[in-house]
Each structure stands twice: as structure tokens, then as C-alpha cells.
PDB file of N, CA and C in Angstrom:
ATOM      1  N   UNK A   1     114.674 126.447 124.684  1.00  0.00           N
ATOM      2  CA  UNK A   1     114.407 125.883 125.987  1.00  0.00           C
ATOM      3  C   UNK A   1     115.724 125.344 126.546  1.00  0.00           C
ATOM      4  N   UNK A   2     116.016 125.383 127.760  1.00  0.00           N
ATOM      5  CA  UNK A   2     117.276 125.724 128.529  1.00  0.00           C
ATOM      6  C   UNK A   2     116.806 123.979 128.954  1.00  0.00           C
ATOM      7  N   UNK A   3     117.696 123.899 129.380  1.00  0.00           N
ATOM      8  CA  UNK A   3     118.137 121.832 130.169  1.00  0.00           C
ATOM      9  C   UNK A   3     118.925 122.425 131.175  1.00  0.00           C
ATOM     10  N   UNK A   4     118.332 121.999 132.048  1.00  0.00           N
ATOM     11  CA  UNK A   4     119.228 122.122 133.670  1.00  0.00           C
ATOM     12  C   UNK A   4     120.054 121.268 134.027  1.00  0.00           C
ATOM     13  N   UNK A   5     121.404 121.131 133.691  1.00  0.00           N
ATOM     14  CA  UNK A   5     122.452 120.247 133.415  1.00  0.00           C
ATOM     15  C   UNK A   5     122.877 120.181 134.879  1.00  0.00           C
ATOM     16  N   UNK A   6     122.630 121.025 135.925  1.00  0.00           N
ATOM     17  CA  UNK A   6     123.687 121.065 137.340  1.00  0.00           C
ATOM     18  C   UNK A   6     123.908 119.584 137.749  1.00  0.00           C
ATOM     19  N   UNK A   7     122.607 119.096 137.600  1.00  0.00           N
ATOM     20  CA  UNK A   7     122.834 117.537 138.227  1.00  0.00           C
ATOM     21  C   UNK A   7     124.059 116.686 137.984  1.00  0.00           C
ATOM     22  N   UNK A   8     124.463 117.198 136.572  1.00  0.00           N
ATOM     23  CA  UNK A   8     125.735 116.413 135.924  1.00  0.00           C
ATOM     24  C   UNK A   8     126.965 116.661 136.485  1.00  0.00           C
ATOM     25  N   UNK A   9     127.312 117.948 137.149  1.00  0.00           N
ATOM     26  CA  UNK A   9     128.245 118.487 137.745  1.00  0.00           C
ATOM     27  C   UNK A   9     128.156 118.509 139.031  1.00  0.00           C
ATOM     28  N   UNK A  10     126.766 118.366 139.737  1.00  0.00           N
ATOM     29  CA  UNK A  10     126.803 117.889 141.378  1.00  0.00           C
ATOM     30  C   UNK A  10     127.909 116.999 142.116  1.00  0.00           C
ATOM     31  N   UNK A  11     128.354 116.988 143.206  1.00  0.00           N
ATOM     32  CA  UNK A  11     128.963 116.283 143.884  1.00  0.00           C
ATOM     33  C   UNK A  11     128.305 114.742 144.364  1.00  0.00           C
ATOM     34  N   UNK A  12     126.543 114.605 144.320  1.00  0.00           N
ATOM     35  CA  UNK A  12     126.255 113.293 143.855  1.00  0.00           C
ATOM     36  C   UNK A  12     126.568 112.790 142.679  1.00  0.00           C
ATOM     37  N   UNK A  13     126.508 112.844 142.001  1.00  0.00           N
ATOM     38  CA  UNK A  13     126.528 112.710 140.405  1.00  0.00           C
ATOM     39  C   UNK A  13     128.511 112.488 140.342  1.00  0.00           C
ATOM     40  N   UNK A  14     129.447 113.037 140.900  1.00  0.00           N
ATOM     41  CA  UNK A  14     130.359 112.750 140.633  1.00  0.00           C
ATOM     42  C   UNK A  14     130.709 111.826 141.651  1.00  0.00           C
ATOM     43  N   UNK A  15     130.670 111.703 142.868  1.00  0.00           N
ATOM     44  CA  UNK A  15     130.273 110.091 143.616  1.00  0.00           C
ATOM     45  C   UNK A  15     130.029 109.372 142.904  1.00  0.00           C
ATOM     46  N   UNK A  16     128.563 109.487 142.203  1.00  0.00           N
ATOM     47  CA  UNK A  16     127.974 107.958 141.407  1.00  0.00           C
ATOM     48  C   UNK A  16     128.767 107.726 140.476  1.00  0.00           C
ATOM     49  N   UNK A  17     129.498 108.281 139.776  1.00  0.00           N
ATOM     50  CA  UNK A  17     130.390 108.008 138.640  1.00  0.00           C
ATOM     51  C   UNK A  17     131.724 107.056 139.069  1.00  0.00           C
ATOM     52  N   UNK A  18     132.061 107.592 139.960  1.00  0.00           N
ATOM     53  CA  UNK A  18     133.187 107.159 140.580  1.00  0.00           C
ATOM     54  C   UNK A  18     133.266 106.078 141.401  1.00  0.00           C
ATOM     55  N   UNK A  19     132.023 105.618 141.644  1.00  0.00           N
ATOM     56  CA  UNK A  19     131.415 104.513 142.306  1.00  0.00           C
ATOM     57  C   UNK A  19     131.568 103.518 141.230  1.00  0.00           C
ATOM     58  N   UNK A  20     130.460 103.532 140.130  1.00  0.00           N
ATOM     59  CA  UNK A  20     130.286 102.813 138.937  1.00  0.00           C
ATOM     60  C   UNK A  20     131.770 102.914 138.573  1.00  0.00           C
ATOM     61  N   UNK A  21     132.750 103.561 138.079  1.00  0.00           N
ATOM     62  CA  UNK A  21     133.824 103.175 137.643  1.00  0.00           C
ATOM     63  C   UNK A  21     134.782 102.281 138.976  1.00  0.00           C
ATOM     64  N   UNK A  22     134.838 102.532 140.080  1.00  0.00           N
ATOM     65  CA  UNK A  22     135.199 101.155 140.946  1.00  0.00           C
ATOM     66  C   UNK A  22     134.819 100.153 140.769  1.00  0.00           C
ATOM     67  N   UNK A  23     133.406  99.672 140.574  1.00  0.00           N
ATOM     68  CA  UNK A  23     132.873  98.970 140.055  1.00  0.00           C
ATOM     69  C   UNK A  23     133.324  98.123 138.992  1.00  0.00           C
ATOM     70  N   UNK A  24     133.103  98.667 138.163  1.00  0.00           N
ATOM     71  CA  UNK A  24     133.532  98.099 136.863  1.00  0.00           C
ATOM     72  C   UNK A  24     134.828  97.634 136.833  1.00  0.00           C
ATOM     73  N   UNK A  25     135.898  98.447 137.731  1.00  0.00           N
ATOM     74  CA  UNK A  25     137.211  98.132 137.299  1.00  0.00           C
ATOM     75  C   UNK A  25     137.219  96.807 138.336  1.00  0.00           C
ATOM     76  N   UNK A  26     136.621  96.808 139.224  1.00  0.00           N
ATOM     77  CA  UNK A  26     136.677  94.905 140.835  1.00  0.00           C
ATOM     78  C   UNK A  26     136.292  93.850 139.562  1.00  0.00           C
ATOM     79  N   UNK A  27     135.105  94.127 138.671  1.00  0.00           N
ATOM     80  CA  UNK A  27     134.726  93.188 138.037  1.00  0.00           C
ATOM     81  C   UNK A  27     135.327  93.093 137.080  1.00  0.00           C
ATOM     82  N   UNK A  28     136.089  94.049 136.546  1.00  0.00           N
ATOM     83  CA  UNK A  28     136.929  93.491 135.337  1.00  0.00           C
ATOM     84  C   UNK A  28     138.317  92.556 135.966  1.00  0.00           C
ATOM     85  N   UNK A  29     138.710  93.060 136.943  1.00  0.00           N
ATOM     86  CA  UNK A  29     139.961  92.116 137.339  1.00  0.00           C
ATOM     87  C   UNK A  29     139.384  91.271 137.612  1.00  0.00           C
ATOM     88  N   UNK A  30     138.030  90.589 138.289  1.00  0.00           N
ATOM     89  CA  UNK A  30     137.453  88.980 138.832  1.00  0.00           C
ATOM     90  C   UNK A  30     137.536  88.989 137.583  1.00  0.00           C
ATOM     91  N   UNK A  31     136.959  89.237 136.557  1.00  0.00           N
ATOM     92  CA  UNK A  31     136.734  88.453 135.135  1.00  0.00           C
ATOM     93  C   UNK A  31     138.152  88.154 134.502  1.00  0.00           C
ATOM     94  N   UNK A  32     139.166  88.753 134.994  1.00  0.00           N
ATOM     95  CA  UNK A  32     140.453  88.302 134.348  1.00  0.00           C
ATOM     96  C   UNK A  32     141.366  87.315 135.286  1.00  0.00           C
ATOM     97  N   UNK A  33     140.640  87.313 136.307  1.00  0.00           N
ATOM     98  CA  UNK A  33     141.140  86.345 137.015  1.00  0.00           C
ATOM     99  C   UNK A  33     140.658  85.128 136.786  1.00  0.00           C
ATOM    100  N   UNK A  34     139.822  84.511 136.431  1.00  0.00           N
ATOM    101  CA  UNK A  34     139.035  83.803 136.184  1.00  0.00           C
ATOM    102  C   UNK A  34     139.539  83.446 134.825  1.00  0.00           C
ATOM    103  N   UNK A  35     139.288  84.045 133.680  1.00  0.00           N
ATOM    104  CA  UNK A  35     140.338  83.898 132.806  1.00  0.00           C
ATOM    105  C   UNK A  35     141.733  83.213 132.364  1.00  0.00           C
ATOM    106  N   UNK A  36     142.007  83.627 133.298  1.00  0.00           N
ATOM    107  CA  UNK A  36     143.290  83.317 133.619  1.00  0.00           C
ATOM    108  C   UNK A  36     143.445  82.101 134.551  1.00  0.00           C
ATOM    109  N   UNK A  37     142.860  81.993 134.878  1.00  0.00           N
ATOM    110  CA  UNK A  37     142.578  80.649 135.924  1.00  0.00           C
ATOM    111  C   UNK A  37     142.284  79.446 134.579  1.00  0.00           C
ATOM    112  N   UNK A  38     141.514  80.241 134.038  1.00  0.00           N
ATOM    113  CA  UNK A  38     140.900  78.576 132.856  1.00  0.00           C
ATOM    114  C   UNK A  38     142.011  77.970 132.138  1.00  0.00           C
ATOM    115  N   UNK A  39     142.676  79.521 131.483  1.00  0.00           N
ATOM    116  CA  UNK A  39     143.817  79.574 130.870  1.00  0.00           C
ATOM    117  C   UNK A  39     145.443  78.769 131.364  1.00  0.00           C
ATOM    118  N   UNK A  40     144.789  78.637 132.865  1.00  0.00           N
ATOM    119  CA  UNK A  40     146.555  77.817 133.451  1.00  0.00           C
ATOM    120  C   UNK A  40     146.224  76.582 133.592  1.00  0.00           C
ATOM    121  N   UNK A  41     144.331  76.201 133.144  1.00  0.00           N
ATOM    122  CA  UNK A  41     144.276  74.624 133.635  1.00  0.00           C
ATOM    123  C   UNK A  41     144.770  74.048 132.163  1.00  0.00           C
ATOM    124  N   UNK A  42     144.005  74.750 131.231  1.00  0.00           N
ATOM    125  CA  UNK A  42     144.447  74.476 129.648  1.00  0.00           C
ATOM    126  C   UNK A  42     145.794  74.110 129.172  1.00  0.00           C
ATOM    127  N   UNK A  43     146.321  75.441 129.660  1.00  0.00           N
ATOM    128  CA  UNK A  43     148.307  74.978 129.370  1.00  0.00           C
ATOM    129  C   UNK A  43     148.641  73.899 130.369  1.00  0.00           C
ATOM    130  N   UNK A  44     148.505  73.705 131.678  1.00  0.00           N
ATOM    131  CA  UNK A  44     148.775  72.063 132.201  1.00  0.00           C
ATOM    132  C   UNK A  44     148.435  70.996 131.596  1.00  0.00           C
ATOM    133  N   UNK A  45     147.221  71.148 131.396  1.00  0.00           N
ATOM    134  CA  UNK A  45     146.764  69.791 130.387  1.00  0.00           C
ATOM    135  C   UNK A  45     147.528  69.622 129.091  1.00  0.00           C
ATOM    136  N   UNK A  46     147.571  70.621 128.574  1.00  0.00           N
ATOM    137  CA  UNK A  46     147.985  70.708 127.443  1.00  0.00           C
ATOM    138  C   UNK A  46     149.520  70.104 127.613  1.00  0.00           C
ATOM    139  N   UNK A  47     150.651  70.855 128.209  1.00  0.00           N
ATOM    140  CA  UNK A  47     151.885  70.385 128.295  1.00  0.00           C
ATOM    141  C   UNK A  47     152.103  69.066 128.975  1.00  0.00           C
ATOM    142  N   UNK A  48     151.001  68.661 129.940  1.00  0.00           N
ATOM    143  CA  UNK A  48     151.366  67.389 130.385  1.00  0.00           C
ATOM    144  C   UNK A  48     150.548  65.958 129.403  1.00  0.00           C
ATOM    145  N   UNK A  49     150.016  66.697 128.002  1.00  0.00           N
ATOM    146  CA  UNK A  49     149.705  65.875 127.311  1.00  0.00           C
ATOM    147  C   UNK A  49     148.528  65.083 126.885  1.00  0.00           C
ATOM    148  N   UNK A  50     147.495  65.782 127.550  1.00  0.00           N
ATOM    149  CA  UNK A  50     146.304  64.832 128.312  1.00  0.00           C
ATOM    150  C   UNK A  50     145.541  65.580 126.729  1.00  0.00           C
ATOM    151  N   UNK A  51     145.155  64.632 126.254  1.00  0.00           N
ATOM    152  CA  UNK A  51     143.715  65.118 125.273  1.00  0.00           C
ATOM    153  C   UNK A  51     142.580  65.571 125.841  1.00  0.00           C
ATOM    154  N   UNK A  52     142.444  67.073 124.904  1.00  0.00           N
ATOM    155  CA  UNK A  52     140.825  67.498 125.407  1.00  0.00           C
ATOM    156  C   UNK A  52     140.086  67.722 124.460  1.00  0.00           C
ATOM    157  N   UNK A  53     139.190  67.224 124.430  1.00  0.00           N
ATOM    158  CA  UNK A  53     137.432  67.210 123.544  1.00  0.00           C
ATOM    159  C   UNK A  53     137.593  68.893 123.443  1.00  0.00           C
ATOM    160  N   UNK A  54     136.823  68.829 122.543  1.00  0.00           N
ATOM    161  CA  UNK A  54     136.110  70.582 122.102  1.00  0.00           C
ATOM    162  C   UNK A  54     135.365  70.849 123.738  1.00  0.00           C
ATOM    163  N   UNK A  55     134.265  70.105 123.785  1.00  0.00           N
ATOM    164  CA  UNK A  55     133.439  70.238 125.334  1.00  0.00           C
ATOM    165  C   UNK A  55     134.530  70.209 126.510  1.00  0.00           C
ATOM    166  N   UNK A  56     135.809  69.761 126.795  1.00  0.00           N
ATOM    167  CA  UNK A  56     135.924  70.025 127.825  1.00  0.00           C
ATOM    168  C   UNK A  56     136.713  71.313 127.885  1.00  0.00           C
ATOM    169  N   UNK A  57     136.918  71.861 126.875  1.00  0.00           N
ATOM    170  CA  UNK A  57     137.529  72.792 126.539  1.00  0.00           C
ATOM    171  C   UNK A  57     136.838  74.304 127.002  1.00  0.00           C
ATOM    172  N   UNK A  58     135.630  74.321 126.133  1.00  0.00           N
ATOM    173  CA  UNK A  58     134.834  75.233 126.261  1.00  0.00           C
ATOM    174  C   UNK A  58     133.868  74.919 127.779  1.00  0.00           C
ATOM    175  N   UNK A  59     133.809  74.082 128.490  1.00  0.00           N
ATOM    176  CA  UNK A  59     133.546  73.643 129.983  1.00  0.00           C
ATOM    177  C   UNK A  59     134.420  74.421 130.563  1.00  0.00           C
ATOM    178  N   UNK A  60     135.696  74.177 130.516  1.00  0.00           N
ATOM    179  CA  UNK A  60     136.860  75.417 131.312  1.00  0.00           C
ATOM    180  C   UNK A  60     136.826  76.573 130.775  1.00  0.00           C
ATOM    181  N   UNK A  61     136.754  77.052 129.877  1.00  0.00           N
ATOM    182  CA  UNK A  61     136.699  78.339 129.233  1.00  0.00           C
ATOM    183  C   UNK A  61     135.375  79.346 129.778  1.00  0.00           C
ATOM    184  N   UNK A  62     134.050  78.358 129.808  1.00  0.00           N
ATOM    185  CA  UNK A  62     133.009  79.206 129.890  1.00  0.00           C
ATOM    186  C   UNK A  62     132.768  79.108 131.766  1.00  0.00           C
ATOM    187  N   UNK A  63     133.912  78.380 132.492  1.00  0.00           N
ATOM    188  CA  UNK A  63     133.371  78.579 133.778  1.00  0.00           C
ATOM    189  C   UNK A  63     133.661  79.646 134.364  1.00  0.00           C
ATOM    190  N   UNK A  64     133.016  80.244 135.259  1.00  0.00           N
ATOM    191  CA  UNK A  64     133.071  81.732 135.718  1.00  0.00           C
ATOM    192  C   UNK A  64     132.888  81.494 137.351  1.00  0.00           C
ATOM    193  N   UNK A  65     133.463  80.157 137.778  1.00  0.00           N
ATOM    194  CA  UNK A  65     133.353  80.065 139.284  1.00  0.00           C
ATOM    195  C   UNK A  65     134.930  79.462 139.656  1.00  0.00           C
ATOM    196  N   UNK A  66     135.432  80.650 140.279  1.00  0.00           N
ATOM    197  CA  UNK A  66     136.790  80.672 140.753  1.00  0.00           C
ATOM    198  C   UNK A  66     137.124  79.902 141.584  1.00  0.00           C
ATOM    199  N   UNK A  67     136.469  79.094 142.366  1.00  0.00           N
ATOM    200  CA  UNK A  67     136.682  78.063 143.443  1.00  0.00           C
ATOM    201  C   UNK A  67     136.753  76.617 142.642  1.00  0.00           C
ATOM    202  N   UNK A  68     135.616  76.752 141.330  1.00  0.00           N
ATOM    203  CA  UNK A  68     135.584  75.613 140.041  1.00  0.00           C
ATOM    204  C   UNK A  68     136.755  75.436 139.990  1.00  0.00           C
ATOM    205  N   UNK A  69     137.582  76.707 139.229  1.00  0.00           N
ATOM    206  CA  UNK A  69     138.891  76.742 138.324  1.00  0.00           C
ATOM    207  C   UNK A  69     139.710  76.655 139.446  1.00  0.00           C
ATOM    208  N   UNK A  70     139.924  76.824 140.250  1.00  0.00           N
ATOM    209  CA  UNK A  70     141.347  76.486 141.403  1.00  0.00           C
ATOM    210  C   UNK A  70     141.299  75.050 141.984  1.00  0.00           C
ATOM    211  N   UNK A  71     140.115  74.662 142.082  1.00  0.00           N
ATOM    212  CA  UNK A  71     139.951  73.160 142.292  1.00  0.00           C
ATOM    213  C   UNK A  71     140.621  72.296 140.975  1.00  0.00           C
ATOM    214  N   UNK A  72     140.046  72.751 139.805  1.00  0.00           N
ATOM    215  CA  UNK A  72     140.187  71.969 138.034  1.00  0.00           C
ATOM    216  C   UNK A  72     142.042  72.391 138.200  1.00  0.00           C
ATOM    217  N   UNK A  73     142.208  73.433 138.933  1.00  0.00           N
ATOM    218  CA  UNK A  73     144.308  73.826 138.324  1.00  0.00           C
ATOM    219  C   UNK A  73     144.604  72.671 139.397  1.00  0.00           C
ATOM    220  N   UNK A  74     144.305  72.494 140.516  1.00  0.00           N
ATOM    221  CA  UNK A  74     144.478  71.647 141.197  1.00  0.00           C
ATOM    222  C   UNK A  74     145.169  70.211 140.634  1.00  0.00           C
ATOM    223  N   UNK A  75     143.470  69.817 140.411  1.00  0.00           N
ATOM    224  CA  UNK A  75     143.834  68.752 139.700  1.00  0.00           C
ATOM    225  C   UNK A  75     144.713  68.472 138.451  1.00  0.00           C
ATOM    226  N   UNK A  76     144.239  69.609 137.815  1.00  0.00           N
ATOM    227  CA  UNK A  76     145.313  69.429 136.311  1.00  0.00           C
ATOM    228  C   UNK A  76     146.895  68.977 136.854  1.00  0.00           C
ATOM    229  N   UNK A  77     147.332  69.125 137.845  1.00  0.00           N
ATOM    230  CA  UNK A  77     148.799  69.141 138.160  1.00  0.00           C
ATOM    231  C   UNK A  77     148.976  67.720 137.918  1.00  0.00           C
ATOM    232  N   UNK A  78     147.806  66.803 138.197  1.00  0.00           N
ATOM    233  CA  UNK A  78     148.199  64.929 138.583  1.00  0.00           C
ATOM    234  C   UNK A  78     147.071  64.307 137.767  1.00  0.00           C
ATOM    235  N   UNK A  79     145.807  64.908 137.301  1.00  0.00           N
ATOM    236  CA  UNK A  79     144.895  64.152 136.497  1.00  0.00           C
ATOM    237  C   UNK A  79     145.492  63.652 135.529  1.00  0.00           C
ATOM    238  N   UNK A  80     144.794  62.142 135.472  1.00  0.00           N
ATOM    239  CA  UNK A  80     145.503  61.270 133.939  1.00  0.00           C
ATOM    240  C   UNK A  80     144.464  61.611 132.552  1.00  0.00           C
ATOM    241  N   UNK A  81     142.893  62.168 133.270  1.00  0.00           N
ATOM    242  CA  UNK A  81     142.205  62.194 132.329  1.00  0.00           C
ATOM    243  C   UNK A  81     141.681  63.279 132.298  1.00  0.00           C
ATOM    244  N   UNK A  82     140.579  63.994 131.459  1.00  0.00           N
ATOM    245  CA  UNK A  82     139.578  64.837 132.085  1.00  0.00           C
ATOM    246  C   UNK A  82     138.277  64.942 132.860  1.00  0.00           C
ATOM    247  N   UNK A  83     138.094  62.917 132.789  1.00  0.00           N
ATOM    248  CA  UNK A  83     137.114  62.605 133.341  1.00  0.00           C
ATOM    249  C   UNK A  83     137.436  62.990 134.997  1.00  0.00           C
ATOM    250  N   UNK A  84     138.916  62.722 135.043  1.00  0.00           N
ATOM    251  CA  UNK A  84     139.447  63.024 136.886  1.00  0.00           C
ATOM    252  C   UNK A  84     139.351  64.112 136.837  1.00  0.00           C
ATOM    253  N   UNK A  85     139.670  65.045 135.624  1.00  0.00           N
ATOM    254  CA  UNK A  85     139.585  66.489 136.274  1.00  0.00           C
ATOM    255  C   UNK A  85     138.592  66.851 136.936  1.00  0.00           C
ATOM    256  N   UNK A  86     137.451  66.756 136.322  1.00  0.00           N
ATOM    257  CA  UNK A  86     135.935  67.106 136.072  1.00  0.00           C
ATOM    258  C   UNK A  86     135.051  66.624 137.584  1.00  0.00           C
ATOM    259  N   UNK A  87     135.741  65.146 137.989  1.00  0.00           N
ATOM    260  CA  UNK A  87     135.123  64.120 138.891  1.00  0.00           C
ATOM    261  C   UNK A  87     134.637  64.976 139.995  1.00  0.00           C
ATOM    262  N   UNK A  88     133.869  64.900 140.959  1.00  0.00           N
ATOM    263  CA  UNK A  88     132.913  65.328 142.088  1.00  0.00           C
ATOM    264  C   UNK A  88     133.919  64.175 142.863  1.00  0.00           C
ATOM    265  N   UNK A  89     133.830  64.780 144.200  1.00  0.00           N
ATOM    266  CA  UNK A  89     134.273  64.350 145.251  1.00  0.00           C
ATOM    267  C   UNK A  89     133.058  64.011 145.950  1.00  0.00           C
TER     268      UNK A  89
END
């Protein structure tokens, strides 16, 4: 019994592929941006000395909201604590 494969080689089918791989590649750079965002509040804190708990650690690590982490690099530049980092306006 024969399988009618054309669909795989259609010109939809190679759209959708190429779609999904755009895809994937927008969200892999947000996810490394983000990343990388947690990663520059960490080394500020870190070099300017400030102690961090396991929790506030993994708090920056596991946040995945880029407006969070540019606000938190923000602060990291002048916070004395992490309670300032963290603080709500």
C-alpha cells in the first residue's frame, strides 16, 4: 500500500515549515534575551557586592518578563539591597 507523500513536498507544506522555523528562531532570540538580561542584573549585583539569597537568585533567573529584567538592571546599577531591587513603585 502506497502513502501519498505529495503533501510533504507541496508549496503549502514548505511555507508551513518555514513559517514554524521563523518562529522558533524570534523565540529563541526573546528567550536569550531575557537570559541575558537576568544574567547582567546578577553580575551587577554581584560585582557591586550586594548579597543574594538562593530565592532572589532564582526570582531573576526564572523571570521571563523583559520589561521585569530592564527595570531589576536598572536598579541593580544603585540598589543597596535586593529588597530595593525587587521594591514596587
Amino acid at each position: 500500500m502506497a502513502v501519498d507523500l505529495s503533501f510533504f513536498r507541496s508549496e503549502t507544506s514548505q511555507r508551513l515549515r518555514s513559517e514554524g522555523r521563523a518562529e522558533g528562531k524570534a523565540e529563541g532570540k526573546a528567550e536569550g534575551r531575557v537570559e541575558g538580561q537576568a544574567e547582567a542584573v546578577l553580575l551587577i549585583l554581584d560585582r557591586r557586592g550586594l548579597p543574594l539569597t538562593d530565592e532572589a537568585v532564582h526570582r531573576i533567573r526564572t523571570c521571563t518578563d523583559p520589561d521585569t529584567l530592564h527595570h531589576w538592571l536598572e536598579r541593580a546599577i544603585t540598589a543597596t539591597t535586593t529588597e530595593e531591587l525587587f521594591a514596587q513603585e
